[in-house]
Protein backbone atom coordinates (compact mmCIF):
# COMPACT_ATOMS: atom_id res chain seq x y z
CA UNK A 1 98.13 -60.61 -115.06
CA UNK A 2 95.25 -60.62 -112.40
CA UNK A 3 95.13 -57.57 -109.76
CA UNK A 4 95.44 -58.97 -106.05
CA UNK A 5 92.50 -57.10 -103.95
CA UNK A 6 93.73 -55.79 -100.35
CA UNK A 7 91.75 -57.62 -97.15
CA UNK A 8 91.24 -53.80 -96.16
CA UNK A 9 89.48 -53.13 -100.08
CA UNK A 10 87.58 -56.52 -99.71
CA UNK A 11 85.83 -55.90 -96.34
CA UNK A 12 85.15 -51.71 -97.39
CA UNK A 13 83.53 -53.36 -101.06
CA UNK A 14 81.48 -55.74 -98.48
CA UNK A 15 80.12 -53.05 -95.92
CA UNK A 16 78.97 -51.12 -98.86
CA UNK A 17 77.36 -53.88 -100.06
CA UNK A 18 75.37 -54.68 -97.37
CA UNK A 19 73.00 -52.17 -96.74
CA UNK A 20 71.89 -52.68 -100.79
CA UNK A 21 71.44 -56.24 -99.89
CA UNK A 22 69.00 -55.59 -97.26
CA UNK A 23 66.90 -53.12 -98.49
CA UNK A 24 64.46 -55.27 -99.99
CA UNK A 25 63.89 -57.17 -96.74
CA UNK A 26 63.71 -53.79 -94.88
CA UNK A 27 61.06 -53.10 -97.50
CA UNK A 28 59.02 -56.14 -97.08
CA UNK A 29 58.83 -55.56 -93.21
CA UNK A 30 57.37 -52.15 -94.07
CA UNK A 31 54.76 -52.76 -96.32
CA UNK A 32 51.71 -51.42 -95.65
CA UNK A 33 49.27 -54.28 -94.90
CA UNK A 34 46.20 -54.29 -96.87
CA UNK A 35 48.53 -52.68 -99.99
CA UNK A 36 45.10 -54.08 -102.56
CA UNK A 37 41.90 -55.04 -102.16
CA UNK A 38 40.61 -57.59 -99.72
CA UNK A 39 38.77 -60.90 -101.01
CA UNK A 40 35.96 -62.29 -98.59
CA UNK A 41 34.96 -66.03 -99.99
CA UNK A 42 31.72 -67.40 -98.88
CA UNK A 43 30.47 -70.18 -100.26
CA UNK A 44 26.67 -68.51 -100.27
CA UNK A 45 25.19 -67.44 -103.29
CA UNK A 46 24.02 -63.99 -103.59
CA UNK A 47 21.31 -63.01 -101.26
CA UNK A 48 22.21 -65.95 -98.70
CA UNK A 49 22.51 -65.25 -95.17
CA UNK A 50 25.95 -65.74 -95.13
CA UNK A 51 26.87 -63.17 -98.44
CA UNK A 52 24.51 -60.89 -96.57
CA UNK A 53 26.25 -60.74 -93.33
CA UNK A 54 29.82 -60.70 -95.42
CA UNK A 55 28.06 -57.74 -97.07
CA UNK A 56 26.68 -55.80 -93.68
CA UNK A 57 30.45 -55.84 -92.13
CA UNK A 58 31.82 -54.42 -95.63
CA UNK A 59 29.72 -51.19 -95.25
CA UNK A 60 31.98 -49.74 -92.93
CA UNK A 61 35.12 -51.83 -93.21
CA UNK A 62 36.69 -50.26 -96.29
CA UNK A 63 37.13 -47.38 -94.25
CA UNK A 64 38.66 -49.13 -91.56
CA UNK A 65 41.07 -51.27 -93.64
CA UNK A 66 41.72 -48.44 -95.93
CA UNK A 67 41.02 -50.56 -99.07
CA UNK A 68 38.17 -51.98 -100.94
CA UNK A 69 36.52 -55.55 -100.01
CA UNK A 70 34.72 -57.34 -102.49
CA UNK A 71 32.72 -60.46 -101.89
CA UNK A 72 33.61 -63.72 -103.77
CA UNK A 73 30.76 -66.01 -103.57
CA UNK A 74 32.03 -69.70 -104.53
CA UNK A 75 28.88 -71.42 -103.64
CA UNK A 76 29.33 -75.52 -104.37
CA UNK A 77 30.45 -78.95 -101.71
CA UNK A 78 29.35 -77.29 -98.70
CA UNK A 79 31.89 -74.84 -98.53
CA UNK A 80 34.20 -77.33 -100.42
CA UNK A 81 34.32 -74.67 -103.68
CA UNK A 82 35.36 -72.08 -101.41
CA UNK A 83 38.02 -73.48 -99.28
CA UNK A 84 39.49 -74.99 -102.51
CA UNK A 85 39.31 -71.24 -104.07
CA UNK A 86 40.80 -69.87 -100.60
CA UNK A 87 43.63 -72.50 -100.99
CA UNK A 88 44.54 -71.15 -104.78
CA UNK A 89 45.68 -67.74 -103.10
CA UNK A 90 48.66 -66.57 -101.11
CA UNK A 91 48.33 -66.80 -97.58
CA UNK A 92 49.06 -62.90 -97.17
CA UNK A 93 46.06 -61.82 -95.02
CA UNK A 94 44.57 -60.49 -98.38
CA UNK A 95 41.90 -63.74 -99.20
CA UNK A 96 39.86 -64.19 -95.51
CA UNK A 97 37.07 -66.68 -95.72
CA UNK A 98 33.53 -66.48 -94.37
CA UNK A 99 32.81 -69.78 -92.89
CA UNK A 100 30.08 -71.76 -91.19
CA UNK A 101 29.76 -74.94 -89.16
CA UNK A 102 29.36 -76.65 -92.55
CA UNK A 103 32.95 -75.60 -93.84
CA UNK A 104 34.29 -77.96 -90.59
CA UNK A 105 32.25 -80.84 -91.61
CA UNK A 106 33.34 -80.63 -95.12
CA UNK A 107 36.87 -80.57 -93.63
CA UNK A 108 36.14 -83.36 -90.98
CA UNK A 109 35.15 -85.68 -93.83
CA UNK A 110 37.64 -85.40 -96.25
CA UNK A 111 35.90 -83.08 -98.94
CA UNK A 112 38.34 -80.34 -99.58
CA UNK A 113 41.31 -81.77 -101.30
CA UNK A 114 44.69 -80.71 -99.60
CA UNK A 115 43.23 -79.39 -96.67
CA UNK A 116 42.57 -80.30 -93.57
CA UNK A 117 40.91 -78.34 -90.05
CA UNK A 118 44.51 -77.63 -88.97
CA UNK A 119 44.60 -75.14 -91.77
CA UNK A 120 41.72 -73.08 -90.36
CA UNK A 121 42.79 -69.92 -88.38
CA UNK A 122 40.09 -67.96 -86.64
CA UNK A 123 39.94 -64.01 -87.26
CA UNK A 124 36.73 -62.68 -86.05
CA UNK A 125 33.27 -64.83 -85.35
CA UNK A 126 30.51 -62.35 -87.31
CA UNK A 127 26.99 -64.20 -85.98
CA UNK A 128 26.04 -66.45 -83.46
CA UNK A 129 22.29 -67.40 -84.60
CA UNK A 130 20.88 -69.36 -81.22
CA UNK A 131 18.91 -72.64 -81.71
CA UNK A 132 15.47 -72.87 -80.48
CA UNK A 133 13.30 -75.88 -79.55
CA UNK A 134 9.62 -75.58 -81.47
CA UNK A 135 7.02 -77.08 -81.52
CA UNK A 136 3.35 -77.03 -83.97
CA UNK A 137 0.06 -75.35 -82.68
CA UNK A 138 -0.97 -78.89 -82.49
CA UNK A 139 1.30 -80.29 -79.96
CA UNK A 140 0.40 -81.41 -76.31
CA UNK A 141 3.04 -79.57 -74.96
CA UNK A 142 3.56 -75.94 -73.78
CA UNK A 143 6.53 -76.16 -71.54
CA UNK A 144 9.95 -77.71 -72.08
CA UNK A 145 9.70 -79.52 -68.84
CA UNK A 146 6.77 -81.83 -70.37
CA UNK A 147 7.81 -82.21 -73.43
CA UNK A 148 11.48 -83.61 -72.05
CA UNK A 149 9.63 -85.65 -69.72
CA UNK A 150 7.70 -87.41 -72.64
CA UNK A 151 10.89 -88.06 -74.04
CA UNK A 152 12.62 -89.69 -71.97
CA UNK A 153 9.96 -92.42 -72.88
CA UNK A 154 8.77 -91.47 -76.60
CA UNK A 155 11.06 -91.25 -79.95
CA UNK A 156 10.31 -88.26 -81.26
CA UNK A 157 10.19 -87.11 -84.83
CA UNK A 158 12.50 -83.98 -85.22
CA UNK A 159 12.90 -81.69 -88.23
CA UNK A 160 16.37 -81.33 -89.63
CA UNK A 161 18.35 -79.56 -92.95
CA UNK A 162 20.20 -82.31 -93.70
CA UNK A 163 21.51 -85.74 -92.00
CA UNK A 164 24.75 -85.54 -90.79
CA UNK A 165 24.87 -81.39 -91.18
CA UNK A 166 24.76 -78.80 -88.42
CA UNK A 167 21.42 -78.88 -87.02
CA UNK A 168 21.29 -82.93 -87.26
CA UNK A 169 24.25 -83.20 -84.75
CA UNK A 170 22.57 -79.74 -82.68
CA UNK A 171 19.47 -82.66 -81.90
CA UNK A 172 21.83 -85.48 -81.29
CA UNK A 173 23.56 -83.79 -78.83
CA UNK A 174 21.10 -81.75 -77.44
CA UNK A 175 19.36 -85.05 -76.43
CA UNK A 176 22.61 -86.83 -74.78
CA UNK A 177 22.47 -83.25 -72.62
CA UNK A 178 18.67 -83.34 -71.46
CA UNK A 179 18.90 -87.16 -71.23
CA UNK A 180 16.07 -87.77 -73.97
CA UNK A 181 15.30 -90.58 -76.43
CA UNK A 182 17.81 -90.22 -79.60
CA UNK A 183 14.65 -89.16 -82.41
CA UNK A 184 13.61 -89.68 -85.19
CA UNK A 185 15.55 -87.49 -88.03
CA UNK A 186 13.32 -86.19 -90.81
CA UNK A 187 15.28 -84.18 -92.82
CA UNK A 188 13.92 -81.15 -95.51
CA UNK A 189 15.29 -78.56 -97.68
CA UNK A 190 15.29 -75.42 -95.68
CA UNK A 191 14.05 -73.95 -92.71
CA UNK A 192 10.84 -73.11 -94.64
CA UNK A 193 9.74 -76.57 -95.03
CA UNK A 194 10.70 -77.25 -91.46
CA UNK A 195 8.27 -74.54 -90.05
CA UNK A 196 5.92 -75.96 -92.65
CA UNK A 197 5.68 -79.21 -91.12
CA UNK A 198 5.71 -78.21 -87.43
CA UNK A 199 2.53 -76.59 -88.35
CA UNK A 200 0.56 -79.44 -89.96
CA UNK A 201 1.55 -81.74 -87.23
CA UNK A 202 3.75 -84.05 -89.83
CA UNK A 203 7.06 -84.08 -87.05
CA UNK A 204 6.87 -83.36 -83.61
CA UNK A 205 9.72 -80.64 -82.83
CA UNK A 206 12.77 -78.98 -84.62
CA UNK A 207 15.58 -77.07 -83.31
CA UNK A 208 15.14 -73.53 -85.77
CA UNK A 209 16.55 -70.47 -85.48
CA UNK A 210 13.91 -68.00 -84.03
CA UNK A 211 14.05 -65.31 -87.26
CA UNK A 212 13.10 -68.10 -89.23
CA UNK A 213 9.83 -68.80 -88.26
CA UNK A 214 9.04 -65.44 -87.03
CA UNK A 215 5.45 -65.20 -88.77
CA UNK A 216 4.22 -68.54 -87.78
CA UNK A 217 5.67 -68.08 -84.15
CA UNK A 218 3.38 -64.32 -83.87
CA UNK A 219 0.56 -66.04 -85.21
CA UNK A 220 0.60 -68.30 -82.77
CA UNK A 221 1.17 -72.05 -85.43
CA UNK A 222 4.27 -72.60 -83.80
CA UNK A 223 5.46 -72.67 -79.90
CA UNK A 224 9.06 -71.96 -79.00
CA UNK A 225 9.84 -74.37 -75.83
CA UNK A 226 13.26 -73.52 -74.81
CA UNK A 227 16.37 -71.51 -76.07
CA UNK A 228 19.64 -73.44 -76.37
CA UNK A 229 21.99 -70.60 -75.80
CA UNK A 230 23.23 -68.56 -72.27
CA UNK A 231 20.47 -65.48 -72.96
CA UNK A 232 17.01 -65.54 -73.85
CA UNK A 233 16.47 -64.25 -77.51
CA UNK A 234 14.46 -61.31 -77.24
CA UNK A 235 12.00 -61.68 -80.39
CA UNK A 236 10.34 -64.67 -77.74
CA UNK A 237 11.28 -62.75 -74.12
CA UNK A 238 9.27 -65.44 -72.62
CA UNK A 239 10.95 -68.61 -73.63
CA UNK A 240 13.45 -69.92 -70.86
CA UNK A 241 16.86 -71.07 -71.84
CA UNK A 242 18.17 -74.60 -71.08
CA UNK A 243 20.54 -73.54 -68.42
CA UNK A 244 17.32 -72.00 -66.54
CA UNK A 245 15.92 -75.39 -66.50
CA UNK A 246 18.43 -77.16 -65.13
CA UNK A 247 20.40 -78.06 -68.62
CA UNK A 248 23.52 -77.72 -69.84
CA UNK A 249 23.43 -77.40 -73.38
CA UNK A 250 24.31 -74.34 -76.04
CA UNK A 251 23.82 -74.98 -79.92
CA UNK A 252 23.64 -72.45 -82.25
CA UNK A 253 24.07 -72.00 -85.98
CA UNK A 254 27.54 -69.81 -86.29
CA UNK A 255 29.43 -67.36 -89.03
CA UNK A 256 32.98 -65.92 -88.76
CA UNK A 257 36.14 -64.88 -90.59
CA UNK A 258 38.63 -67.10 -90.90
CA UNK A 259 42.10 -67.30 -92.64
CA UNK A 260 44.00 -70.02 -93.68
CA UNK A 261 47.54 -71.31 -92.08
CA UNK A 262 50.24 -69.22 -93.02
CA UNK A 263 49.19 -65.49 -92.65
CA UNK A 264 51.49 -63.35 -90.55
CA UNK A 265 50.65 -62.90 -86.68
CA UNK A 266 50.79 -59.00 -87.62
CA UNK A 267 48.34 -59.25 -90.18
CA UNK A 268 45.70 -61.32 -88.20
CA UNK A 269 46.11 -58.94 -85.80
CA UNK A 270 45.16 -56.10 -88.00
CA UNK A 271 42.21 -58.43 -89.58
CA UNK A 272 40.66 -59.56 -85.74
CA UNK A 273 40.78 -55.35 -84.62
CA UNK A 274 39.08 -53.45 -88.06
CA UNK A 275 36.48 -56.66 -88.47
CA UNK A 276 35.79 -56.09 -85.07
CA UNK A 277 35.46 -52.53 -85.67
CA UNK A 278 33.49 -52.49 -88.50
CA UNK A 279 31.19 -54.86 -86.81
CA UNK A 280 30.79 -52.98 -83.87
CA UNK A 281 28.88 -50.24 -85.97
CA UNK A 282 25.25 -49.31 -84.73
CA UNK A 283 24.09 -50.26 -88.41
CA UNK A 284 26.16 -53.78 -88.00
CA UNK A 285 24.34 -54.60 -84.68
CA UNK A 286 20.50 -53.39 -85.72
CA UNK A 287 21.02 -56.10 -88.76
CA UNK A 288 22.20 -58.44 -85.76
CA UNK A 289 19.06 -57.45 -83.64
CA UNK A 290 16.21 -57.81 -86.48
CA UNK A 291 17.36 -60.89 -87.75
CA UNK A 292 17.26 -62.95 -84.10
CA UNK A 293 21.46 -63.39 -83.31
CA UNK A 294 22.91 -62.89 -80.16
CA UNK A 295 23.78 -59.61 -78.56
CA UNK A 296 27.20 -60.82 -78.51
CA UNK A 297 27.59 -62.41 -81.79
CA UNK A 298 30.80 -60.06 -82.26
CA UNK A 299 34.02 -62.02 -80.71
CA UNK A 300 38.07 -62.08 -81.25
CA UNK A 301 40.44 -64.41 -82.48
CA UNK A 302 40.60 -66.19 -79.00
CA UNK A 303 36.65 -66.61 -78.17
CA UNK A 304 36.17 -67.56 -82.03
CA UNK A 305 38.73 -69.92 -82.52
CA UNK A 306 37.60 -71.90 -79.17
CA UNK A 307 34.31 -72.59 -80.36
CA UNK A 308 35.36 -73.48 -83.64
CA UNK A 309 37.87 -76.13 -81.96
CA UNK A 310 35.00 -77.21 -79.86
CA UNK A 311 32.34 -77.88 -82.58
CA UNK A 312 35.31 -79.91 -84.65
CA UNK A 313 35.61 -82.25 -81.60
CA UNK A 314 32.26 -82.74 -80.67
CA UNK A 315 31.38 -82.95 -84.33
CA UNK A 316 33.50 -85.72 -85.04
CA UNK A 317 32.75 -87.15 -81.83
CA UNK A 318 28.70 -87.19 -82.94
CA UNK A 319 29.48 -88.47 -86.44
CA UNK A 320 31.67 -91.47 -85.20
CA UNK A 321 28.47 -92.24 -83.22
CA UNK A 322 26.50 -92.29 -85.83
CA UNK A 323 28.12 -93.96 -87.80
CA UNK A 324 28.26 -91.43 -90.45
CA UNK A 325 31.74 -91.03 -91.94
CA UNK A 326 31.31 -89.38 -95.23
């Protein structure tokens, strides 16, 4: 014969049950966040610009975060391998990503399988490397007020990385802003080559980096015309911005942390303030100094994730109008 329970029995059995029941949500609200070791994923390969900078924040962050970091370079698809790797992880604040201009373009066409720019959540920006209009040793001009002036009636050749890549749509729109001729695009390998062919006279101008060409730009081969960012660099003191000129027009080549959709707002809140603080470090800002970025490269969640929503619109903006699609 079965045993009847009392209601009074039934509810006691049930409060005692209850706290047992929570405990392991209780738990999960407590847990200490990092509890293991931090992945950053650039898609560099060792000894690129971007693994270095990933690299120069580490020194001190360990300390901050209270765990180790360790670099995962995942270099392949312009920054295709490493969003894909990214992607493969929980989204628990313990994978962050390194990315690059390039990583939104890769997005913006299609090239990372399951993802799309929705899924990219700024942290922290890391660099903010300004673009500078060059020119060779050989070149009529001196100032960027003649050179514009030229061309408004002359095409141009212009040095680029790679059609349809970051500094390719830096030209195009720098010359919708000063109301030049659309140039000619040559495009080359790396900076090096570039600088290379400012100097023998085989394109007209470039938009480079200033650390870049630093030796050719002492020795005089190659002549920096105007910086496209709100502060002079001070490797070339002398060189005017575009805003001084009577432009308004800001390009530069960009790094930052970024997670991917799905990480607690707690978390990202720890990851924006012990970046930020282990970027903030005197030996973090003399590596920002020597190699040519912006004093205030260093930004939150808020100033970050702006510009990255910016460069996504007026990237796909550029591409439609070039008719350049994948």
């Amino acid at each position: 014969m079965m045993m009847k329970t009392s209601p009074a029995l039934r509810r006691r059995t049930l409060l005692l049950a209850t706290p047992a029941l929570a405990m392991p949500a209780i738990g999960r609200a407590q847990e200490t966040f990092p509890s293991r070791t931090i992945e950053v994923v650039t898609h560099a390969g060792v000894g690129g610009g971007t693994d270095i900078t990933a690299r120069m924040m580490m020194v001190h962050a360990p300390g901050e975060f209270k765990q180790e970091l360790v670099v995962v370079n995942r270099v392949g698809g312009s920054g295709a391998a490493a969003l894909a790797y990214a992607a493969s992880k929980p989204r628990d604040g313990h994978t962050i990503l390194l990315i690059t201009q390039t990583h939104l373009l890769t997005l913006l066409r299609g090239r990372a399988p399951g993802l799309t720019y929705e899924d990219i959540v700024g942290v922290a920006r890391a660099t903010e490397d300004p673009q500078v209009l060059m020119v060779g040793k050989g070149s009529p001009f001196r100032t960027a007020k003649d050179f514009l002036e030229a061309a408004k009636t002359t095409k141009f050749k212009f040095g680029t990385t790679q059609v349809g890549g970051v500094d390719h749509l830096a030209v195009y729109g720098f010359a919708k802003e000063a109301g030049i001729q659309q140039p000619t695009i040559v495009p080359f390998r790396g900076g090096g080559d570039i600088a290379i062919n400012l100097v023998s006279g085989n394109i007209d101008a470039a938009l480079v980096n200033p650390a870049e060409p630093e030796a050719q730009i002492k020795a005089g081969d190659i002549i920096p015309l105007l910086v496209l960012h709100e502060e002079r660099v001070p490797s070339i003191p002398d060189t005017p911005t575009a805003k001084e000129i009577g432009i308004n027009s800001t390009h530069a080549t960009v790094r930052g942390f970024a997670v991917l959709k799905g990480v607690p707002e707690d978390r990202l809140a720890i990851l924006e303030e012990k970046l930020i603080k282990a970027m903030s470090t005197p030996l973090y800002q003399n590596y920002l100094a020597s190699t040519g970025q912006a004093k205030g490269s260093v930004a939150g969640r808020r100033v970050w994730q702006a510009q990255l929503d910016a460069f996504y619109r007026t990237g796909r903006e550029a591409l439609a109008e070039l008719g350049i699609t994948r």
